[in-house]
PDB file of N, CA and C in Angstrom:
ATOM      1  N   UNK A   1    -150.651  34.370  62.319  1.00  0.00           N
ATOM      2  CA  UNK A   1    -151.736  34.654  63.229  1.00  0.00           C
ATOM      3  C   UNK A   1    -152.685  33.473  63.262  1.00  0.00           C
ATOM      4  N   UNK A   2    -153.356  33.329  64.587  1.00  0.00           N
ATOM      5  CA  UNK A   2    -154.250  32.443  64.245  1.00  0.00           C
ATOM      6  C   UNK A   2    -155.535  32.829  65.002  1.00  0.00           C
ATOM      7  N   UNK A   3    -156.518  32.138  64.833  1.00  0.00           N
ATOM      8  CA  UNK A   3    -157.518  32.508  65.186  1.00  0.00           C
ATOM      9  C   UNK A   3    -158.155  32.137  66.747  1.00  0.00           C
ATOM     10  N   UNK A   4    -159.043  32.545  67.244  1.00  0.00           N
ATOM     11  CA  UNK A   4    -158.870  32.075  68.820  1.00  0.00           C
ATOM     12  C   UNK A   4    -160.223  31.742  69.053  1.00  0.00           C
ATOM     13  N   UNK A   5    -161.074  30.375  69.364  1.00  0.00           N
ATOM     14  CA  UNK A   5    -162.041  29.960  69.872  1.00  0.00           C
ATOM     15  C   UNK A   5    -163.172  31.198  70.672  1.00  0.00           C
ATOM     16  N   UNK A   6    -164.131  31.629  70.226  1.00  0.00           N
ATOM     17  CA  UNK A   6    -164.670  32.623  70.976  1.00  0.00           C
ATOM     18  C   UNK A   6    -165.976  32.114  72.316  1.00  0.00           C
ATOM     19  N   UNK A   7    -166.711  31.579  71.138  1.00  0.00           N
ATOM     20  CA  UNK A   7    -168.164  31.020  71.688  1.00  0.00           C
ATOM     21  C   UNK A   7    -168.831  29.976  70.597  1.00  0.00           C
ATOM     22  N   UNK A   8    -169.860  29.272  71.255  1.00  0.00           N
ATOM     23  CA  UNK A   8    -170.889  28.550  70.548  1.00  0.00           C
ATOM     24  C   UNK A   8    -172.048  28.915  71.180  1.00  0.00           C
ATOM     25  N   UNK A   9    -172.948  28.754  69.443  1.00  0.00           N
ATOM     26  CA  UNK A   9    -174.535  29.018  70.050  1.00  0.00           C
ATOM     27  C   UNK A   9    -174.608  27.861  69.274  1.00  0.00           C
ATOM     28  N   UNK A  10    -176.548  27.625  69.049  1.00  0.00           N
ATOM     29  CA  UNK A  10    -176.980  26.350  68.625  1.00  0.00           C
ATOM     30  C   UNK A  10    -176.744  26.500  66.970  1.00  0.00           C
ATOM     31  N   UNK A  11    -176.398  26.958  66.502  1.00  0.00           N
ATOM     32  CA  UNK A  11    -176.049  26.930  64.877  1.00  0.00           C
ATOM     33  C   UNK A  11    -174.272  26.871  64.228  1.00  0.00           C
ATOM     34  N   UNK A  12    -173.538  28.227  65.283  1.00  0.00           N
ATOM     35  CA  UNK A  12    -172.101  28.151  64.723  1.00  0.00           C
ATOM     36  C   UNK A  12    -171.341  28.181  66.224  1.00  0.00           C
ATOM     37  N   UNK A  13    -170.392  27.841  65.239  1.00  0.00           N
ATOM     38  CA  UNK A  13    -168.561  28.360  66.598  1.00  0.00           C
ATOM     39  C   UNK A  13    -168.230  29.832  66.118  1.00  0.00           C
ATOM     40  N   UNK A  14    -167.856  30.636  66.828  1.00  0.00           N
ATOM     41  CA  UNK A  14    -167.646  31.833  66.740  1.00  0.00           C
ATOM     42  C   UNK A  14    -165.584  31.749  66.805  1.00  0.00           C
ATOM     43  N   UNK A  15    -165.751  32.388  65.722  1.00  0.00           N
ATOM     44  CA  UNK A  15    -163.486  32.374  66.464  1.00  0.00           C
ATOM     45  C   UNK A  15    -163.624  33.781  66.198  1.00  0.00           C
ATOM     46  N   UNK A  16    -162.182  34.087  66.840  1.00  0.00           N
ATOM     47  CA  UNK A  16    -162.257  35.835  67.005  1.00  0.00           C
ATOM     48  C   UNK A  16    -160.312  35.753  66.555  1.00  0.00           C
ATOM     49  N   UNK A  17    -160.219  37.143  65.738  1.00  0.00           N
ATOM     50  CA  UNK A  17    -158.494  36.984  65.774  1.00  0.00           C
ATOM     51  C   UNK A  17    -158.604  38.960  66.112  1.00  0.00           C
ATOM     52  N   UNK A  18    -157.684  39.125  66.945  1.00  0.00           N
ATOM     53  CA  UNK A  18    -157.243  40.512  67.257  1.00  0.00           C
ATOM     54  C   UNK A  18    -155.897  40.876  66.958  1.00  0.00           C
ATOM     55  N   UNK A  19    -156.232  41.655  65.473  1.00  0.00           N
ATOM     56  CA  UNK A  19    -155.466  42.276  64.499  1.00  0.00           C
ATOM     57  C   UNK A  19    -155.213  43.483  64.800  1.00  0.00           C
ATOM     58  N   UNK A  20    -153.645  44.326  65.499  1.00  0.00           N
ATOM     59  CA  UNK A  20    -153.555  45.688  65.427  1.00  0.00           C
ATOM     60  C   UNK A  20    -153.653  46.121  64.398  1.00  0.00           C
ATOM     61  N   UNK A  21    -153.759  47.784  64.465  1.00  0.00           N
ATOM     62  CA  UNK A  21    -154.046  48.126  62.834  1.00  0.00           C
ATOM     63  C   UNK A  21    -153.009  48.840  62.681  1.00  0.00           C
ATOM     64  N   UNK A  22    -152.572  48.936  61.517  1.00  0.00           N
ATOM     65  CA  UNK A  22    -151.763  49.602  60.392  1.00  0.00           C
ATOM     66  C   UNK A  22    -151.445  50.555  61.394  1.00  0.00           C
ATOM     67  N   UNK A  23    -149.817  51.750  61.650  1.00  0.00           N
ATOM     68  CA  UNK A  23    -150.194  52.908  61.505  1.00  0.00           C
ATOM     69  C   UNK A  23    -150.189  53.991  60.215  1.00  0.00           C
ATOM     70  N   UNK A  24    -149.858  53.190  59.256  1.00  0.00           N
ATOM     71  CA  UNK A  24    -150.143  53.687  58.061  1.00  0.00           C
ATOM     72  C   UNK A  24    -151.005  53.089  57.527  1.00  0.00           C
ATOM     73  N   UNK A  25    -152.081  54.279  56.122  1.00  0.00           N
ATOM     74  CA  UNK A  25    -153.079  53.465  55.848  1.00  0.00           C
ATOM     75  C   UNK A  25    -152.347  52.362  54.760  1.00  0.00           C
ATOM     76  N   UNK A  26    -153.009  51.536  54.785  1.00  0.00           N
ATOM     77  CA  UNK A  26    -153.036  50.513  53.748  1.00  0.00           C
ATOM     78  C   UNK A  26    -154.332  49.085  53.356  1.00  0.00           C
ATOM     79  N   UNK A  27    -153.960  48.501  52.712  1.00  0.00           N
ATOM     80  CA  UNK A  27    -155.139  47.542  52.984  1.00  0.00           C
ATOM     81  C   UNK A  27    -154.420  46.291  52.923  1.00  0.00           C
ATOM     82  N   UNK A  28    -155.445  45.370  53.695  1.00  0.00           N
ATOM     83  CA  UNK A  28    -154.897  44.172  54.035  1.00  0.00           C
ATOM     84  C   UNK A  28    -156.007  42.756  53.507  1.00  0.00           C
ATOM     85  N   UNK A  29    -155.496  42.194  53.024  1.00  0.00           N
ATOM     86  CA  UNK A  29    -156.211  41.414  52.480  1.00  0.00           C
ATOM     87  C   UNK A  29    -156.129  39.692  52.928  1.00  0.00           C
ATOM     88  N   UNK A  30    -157.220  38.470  53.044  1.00  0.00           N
ATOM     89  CA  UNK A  30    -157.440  38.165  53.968  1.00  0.00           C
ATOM     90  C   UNK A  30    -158.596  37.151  53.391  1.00  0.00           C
ATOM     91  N   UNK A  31    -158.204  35.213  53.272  1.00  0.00           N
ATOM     92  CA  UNK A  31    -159.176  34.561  53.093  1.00  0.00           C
ATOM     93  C   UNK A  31    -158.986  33.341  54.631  1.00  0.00           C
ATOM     94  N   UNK A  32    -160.099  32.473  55.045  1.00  0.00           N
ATOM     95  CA  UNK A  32    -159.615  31.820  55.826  1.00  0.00           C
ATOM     96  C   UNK A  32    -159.445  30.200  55.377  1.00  0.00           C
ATOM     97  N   UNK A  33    -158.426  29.629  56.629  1.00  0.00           N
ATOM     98  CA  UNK A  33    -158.166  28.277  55.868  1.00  0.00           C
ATOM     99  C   UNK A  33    -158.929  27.477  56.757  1.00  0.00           C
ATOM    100  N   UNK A  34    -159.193  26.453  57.000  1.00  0.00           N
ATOM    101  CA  UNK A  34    -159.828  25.239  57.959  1.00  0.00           C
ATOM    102  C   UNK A  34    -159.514  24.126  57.489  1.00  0.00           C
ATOM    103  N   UNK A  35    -159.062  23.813  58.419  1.00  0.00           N
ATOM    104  CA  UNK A  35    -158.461  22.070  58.690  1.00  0.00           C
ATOM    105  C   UNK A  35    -158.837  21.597  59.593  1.00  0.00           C
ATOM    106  N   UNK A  36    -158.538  20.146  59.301  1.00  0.00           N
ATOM    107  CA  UNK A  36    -159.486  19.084  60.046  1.00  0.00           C
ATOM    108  C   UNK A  36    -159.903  18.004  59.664  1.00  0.00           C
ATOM    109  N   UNK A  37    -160.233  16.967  59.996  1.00  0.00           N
ATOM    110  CA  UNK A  37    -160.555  15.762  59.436  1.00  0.00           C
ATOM    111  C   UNK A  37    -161.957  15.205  58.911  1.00  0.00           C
ATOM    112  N   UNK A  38    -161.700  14.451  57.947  1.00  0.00           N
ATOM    113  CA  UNK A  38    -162.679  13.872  57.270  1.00  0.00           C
ATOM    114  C   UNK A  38    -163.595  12.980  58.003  1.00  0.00           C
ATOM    115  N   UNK A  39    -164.325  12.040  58.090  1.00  0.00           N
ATOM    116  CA  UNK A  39    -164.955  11.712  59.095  1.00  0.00           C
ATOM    117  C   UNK A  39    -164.124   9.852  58.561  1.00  0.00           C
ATOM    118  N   UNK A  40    -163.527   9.728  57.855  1.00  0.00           N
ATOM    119  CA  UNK A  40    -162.428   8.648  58.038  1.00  0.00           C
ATOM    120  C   UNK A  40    -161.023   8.756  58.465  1.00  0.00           C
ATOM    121  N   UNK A  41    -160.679  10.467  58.965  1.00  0.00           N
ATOM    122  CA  UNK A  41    -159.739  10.186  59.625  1.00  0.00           C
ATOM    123  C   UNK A  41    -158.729  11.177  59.261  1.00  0.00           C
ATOM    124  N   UNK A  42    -158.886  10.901  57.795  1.00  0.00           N
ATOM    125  CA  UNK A  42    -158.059  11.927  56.802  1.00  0.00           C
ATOM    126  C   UNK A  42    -157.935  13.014  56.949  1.00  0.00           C
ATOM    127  N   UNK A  43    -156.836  14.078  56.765  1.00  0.00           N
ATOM    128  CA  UNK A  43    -156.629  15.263  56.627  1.00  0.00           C
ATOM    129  C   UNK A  43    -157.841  16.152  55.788  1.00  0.00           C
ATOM    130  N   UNK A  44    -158.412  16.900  56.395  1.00  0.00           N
ATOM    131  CA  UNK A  44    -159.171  17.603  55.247  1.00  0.00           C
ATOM    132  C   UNK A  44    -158.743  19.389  55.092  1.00  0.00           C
ATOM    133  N   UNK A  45    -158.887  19.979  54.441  1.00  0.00           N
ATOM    134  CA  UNK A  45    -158.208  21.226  53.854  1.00  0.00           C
ATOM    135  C   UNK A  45    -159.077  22.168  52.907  1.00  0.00           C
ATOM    136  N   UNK A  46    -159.781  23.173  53.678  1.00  0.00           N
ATOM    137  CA  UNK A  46    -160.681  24.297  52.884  1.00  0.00           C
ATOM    138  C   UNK A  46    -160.981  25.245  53.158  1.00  0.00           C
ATOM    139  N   UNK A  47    -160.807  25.716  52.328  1.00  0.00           N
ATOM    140  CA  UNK A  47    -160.667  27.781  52.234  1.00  0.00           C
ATOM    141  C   UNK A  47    -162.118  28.456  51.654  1.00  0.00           C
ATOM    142  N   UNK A  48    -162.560  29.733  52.783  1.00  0.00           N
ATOM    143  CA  UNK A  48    -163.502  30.525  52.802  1.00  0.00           C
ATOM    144  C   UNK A  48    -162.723  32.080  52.230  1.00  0.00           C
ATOM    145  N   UNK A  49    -162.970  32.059  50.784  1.00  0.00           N
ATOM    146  CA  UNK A  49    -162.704  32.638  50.288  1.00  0.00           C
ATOM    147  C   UNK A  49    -163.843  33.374  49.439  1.00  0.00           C
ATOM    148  N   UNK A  50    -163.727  34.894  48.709  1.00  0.00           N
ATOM    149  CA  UNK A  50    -164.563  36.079  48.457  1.00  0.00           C
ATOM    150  C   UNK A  50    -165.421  35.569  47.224  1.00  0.00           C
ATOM    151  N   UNK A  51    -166.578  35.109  47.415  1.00  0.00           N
ATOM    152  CA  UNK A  51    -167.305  34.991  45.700  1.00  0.00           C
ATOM    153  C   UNK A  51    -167.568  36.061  44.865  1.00  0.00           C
ATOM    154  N   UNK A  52    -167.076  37.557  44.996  1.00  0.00           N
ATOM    155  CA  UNK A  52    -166.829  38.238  44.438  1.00  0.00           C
ATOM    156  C   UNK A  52    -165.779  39.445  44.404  1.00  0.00           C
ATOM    157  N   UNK A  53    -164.501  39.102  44.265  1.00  0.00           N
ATOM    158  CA  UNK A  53    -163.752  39.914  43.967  1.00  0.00           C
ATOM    159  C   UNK A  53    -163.985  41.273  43.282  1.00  0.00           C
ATOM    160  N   UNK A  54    -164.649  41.341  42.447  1.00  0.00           N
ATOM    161  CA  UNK A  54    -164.466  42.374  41.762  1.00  0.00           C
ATOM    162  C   UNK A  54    -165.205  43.654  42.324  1.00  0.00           C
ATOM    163  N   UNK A  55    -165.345  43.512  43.300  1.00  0.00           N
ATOM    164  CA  UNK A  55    -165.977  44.673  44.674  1.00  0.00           C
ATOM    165  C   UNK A  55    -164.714  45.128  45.256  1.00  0.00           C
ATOM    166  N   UNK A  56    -163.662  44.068  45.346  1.00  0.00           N
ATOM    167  CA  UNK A  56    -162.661  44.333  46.252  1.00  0.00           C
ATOM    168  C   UNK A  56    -162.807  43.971  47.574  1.00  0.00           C
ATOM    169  N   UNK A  57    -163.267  42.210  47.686  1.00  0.00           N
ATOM    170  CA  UNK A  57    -163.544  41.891  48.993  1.00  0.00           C
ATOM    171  C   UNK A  57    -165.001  42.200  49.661  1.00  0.00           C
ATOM    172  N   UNK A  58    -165.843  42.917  48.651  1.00  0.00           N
ATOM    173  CA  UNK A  58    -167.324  42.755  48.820  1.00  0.00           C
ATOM    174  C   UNK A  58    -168.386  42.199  49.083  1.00  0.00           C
ATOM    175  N   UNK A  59    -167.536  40.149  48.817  1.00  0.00           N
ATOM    176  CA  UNK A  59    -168.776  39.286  48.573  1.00  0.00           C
ATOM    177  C   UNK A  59    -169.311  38.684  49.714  1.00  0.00           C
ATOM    178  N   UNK A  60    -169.770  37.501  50.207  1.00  0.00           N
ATOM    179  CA  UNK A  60    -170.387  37.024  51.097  1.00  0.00           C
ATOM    180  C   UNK A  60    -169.188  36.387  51.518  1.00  0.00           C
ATOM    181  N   UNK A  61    -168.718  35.273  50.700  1.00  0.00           N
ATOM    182  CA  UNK A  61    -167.822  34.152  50.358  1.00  0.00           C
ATOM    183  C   UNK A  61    -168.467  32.860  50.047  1.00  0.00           C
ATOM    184  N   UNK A  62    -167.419  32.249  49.855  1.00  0.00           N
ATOM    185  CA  UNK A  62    -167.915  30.850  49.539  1.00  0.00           C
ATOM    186  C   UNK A  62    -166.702  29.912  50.248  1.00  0.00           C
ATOM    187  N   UNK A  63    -167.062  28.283  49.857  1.00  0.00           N
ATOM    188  CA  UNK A  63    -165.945  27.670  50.740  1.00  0.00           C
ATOM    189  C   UNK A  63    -165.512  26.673  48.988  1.00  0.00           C
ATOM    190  N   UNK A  64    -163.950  26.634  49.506  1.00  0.00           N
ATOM    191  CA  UNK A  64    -163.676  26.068  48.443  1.00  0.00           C
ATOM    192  C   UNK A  64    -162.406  25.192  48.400  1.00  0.00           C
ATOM    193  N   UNK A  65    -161.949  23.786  47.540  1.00  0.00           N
ATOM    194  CA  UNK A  65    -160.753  23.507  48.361  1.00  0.00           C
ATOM    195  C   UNK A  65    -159.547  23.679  47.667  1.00  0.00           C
ATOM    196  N   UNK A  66    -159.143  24.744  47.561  1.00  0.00           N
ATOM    197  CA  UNK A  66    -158.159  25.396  47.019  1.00  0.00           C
ATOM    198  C   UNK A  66    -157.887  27.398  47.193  1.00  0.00           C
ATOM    199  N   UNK A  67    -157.121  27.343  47.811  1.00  0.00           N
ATOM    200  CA  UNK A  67    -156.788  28.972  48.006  1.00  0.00           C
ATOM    201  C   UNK A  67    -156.331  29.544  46.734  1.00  0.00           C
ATOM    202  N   UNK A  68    -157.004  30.795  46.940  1.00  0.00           N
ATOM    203  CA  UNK A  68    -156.938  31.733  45.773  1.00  0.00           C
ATOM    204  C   UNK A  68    -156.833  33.583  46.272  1.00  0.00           C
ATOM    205  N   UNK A  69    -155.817  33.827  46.012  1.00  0.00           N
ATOM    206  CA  UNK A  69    -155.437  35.193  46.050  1.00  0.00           C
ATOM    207  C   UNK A  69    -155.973  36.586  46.065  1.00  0.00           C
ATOM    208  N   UNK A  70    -156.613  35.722  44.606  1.00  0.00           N
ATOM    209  CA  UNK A  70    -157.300  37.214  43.702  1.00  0.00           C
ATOM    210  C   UNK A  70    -158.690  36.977  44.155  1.00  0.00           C
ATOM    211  N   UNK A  71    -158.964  35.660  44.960  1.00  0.00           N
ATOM    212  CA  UNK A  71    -160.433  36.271  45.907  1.00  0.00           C
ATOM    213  C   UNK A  71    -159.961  36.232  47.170  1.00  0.00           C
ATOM    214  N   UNK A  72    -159.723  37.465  47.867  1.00  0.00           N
ATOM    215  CA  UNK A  72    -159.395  36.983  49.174  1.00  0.00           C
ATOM    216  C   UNK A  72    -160.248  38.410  49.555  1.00  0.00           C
ATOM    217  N   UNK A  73    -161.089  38.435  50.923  1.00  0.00           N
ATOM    218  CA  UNK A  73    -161.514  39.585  51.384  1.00  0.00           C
ATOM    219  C   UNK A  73    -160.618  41.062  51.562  1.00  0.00           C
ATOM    220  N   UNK A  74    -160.821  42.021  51.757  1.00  0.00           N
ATOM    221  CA  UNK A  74    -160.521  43.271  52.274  1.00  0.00           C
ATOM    222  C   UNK A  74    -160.342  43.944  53.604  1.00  0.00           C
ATOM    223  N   UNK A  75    -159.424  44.626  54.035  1.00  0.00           N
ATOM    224  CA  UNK A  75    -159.894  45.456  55.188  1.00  0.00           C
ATOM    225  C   UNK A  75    -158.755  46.872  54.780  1.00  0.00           C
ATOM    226  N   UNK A  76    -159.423  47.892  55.017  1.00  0.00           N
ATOM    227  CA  UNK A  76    -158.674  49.386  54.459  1.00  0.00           C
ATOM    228  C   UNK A  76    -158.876  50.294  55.563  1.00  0.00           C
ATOM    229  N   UNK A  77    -157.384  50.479  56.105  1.00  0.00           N
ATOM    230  CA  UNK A  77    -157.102  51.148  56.834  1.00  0.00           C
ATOM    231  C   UNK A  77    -156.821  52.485  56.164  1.00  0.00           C
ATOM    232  N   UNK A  78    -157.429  53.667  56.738  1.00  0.00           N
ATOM    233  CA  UNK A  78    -157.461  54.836  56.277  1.00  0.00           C
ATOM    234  C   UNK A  78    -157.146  55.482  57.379  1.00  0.00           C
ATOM    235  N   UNK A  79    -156.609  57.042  57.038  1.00  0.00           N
ATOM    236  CA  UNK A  79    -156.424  58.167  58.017  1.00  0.00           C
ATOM    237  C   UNK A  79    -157.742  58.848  57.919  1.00  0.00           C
ATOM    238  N   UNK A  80    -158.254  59.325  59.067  1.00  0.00           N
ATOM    239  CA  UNK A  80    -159.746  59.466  59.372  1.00  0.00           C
ATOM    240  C   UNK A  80    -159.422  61.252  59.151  1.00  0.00           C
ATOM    241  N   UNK A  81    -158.214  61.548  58.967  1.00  0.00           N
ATOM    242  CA  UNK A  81    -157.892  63.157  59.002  1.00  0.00           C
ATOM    243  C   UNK A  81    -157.529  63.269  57.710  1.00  0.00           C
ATOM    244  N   UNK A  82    -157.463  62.448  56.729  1.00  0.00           N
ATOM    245  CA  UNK A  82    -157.303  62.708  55.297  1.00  0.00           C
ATOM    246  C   UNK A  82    -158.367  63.417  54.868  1.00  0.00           C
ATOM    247  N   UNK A  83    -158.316  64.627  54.029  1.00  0.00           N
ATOM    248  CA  UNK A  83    -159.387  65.656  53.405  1.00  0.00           C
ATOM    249  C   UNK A  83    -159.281  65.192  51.911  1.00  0.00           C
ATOM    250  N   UNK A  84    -159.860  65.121  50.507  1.00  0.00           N
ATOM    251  CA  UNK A  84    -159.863  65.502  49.301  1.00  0.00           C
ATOM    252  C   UNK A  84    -159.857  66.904  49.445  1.00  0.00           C
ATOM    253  N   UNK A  85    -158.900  67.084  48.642  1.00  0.00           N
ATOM    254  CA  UNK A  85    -158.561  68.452  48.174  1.00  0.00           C
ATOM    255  C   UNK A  85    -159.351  69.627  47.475  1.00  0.00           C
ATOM    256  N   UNK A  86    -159.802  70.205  47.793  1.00  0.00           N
ATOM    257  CA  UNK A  86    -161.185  71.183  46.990  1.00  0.00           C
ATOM    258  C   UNK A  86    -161.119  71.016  45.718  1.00  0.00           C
ATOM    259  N   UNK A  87    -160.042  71.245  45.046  1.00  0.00           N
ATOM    260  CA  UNK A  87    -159.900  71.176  43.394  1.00  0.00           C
ATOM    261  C   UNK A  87    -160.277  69.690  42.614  1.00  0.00           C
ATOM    262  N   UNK A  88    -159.976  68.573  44.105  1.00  0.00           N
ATOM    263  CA  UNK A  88    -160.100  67.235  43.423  1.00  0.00           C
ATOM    264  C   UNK A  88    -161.901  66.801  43.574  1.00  0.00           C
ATOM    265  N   UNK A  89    -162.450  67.513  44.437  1.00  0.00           N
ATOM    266  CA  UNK A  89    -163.477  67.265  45.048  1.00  0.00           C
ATOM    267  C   UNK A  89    -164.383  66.237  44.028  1.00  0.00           C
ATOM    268  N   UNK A  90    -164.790  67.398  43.000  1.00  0.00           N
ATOM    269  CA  UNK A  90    -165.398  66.616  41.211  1.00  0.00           C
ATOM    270  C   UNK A  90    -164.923  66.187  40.308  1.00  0.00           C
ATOM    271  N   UNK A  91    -163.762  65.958  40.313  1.00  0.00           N
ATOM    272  CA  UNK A  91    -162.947  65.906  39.369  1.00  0.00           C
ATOM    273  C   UNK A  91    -163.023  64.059  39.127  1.00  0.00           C
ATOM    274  N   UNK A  92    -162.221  63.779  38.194  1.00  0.00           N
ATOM    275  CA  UNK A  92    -162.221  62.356  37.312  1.00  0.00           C
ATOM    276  C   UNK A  92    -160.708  62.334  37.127  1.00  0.00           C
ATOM    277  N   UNK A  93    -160.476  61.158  37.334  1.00  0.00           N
ATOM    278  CA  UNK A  93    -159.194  60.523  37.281  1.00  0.00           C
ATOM    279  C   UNK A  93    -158.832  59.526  35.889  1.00  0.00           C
ATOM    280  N   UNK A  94    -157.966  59.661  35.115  1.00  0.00           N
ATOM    281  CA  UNK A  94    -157.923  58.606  34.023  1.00  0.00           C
ATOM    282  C   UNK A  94    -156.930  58.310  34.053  1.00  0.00           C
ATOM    283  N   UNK A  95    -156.393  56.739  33.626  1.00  0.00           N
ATOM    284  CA  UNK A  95    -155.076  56.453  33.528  1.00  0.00           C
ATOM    285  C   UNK A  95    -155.259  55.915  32.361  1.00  0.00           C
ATOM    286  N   UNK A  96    -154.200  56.125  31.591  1.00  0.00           N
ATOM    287  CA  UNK A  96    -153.702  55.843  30.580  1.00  0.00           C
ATOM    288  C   UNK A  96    -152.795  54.515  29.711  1.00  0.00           C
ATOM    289  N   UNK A  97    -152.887  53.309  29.815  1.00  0.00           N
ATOM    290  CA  UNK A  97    -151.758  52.346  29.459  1.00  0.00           C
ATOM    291  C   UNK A  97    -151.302  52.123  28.102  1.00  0.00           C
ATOM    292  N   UNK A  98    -149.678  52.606  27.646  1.00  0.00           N
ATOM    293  CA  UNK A  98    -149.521  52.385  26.724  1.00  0.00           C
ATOM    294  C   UNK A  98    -148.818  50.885  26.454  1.00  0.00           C
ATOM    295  N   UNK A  99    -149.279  50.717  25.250  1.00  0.00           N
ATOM    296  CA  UNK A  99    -148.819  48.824  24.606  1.00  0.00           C
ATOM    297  C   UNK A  99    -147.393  48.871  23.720  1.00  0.00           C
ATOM    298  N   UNK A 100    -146.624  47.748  24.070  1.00  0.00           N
ATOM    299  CA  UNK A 100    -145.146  47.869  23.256  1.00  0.00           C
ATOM    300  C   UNK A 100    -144.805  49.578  23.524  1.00  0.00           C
ATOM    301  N   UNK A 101    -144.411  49.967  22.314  1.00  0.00           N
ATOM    302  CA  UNK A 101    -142.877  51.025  22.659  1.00  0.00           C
ATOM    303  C   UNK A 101    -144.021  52.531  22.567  1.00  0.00           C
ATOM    304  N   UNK A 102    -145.174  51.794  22.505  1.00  0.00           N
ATOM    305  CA  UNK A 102    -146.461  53.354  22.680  1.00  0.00           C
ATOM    306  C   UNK A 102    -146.290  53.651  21.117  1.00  0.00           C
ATOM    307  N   UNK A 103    -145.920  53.370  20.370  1.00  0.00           N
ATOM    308  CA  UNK A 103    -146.229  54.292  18.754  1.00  0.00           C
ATOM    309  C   UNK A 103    -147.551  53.615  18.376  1.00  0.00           C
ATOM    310  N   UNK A 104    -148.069  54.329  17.583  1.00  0.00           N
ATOM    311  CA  UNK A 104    -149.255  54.107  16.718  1.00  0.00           C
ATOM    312  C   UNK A 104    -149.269  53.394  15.785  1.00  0.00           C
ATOM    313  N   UNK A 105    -149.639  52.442  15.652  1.00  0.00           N
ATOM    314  CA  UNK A 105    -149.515  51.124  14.567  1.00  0.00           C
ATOM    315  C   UNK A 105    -150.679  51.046  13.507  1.00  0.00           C
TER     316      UNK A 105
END
């Protein structure tokens, strides 16, 4: 996909990309790249990627020159007709991870 020239005002360029959505939910995750040249000519190469991951695509971003995965933004496609279940309503979820073969050491 790429992105498509939208508009300019006196501060930024606007690009726009039109992403169908999922018909299943899922989430899609999502940093951008920019290329372009240095002002000698050179190739230049840098990624607007999440300064905080640990939201899950929460942060502002930052720009940086190297792509990275585990910060890349969010978008979560959901079914708008999905209910929680009355019983789950209050309830707490725990998961459990066991280490090596799980015995007690």
């Amino acid at each position: 996909m790429t992105c498509q020239f939208d508009e300019r005002d006196s501060i930024y360029d606007w690009w726009k990309i039109l992403l169908p959505p999922s018909e299943e939910p899922t989430i899609l995750y999502y940093f951008f790249e920019l290329t372009g040249k240095k002002s000698g000519g050179e190739p230049d190469q840098d990624f607007y990627i999440d300064d905080d991951p640990k939201f899950y695509g929460g942060g502002t971003g930052m720009m940086s020159e190297n792509s990275n995965y585990l910060k890349s933004f969010q978008i979560t496609i959901y079914d708008p007709e999905f209910r929680t279940p009355e019983w789950m309503q209050r309830g707490l979820i725990y998961q459990i991870f066991l280490t090596g073969s799980g015995r007690r050491e």
